[in-house]
Protein backbone atom coordinates (compact mmCIF):
# COMPACT_ATOMS: atom_id res chain seq x y z
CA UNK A 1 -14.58 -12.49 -12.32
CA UNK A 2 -12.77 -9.48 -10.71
CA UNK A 3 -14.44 -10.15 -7.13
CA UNK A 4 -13.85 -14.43 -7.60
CA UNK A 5 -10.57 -13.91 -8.13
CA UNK A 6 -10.10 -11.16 -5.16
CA UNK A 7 -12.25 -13.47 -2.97
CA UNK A 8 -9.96 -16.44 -4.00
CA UNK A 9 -6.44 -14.93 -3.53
CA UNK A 10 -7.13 -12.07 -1.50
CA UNK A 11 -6.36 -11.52 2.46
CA UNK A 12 -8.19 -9.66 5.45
CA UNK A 13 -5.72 -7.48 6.89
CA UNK A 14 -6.97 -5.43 10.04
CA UNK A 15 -3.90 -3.13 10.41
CA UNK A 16 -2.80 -1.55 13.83
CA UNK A 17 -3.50 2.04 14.07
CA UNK A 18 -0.20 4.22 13.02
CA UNK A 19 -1.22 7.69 14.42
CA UNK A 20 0.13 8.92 11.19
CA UNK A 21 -1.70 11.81 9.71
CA UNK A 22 -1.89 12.19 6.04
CA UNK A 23 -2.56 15.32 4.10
CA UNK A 24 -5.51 13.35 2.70
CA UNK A 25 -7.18 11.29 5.50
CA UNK A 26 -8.62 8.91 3.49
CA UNK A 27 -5.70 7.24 2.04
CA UNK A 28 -4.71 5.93 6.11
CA UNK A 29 -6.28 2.90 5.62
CA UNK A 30 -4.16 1.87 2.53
CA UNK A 31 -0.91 3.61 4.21
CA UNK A 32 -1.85 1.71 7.47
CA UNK A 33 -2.46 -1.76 5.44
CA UNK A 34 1.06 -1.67 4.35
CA UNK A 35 2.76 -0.59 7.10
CA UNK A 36 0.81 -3.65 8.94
CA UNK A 37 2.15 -5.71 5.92
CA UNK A 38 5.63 -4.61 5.78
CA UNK A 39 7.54 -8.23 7.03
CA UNK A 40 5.86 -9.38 3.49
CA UNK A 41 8.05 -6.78 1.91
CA UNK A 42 4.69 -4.99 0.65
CA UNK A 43 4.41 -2.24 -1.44
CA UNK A 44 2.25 1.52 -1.87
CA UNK A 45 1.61 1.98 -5.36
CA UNK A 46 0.34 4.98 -5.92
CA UNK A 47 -0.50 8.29 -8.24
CA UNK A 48 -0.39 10.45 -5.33
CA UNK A 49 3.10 10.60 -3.81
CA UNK A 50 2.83 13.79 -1.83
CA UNK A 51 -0.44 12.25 0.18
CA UNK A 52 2.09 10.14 1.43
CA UNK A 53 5.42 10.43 3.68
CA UNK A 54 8.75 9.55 2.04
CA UNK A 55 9.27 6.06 2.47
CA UNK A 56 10.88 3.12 0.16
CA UNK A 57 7.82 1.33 0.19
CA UNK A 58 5.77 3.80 -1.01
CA UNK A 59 6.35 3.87 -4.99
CA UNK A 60 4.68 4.94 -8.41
CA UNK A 61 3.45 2.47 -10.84
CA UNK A 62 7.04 2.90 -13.12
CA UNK A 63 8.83 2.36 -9.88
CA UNK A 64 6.88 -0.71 -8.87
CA UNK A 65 7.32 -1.92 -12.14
CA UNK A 66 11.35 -1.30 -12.39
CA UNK A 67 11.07 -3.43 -8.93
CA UNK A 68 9.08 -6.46 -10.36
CA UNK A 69 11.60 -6.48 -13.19
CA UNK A 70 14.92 -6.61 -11.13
C-alpha cells in the first residue's frame, strides 16, 4: 500500500549538486532534494538537527507540526 501510494503521489526530483558538506555525508541527498525543492516552500524534517546547517527549512517533527497547524 505504502509503495502504491508513493508511486501514485510521489515525484522524481534529481537535485543540482550544492557542494555543501555535511557532518554526516549521507544525509546530502535529502539536504540537496530540498534545497532543489525550495520554490515549493519544502521542508527538512528531521531528528538530527546538528547533521544539518541552520536554516528555516530545516525543522523537527514538533516544528513541522506547529507549521502545518498555523
Amino acid at each position: 500500500m505504502l509503495i502504491r501510494t508513493i508511486g501514485k503521489f510521489g515525484e522524481r526530483v534529481i537535485p543540482s549538486p550544492t557542494g555543501e558538506m555535511l557532518p554526516d555525508m549521507k544525509d546530502l541527498p535529502f539536504y540537496e532534494v530540498v534545497i532543489e525543492k525550495q520554490e515549493d516552500n519544502a521542508y527538512l524534517v528531521t531528528g538530527n538537527m546538528k547533521h544539518f546547517p541552520l536554516k528555516p527549512f530545516i525543522v523537527t517533527a514538533k516544528e513541522f507540526l506547529d507549521i502545518l497547524n498555523r
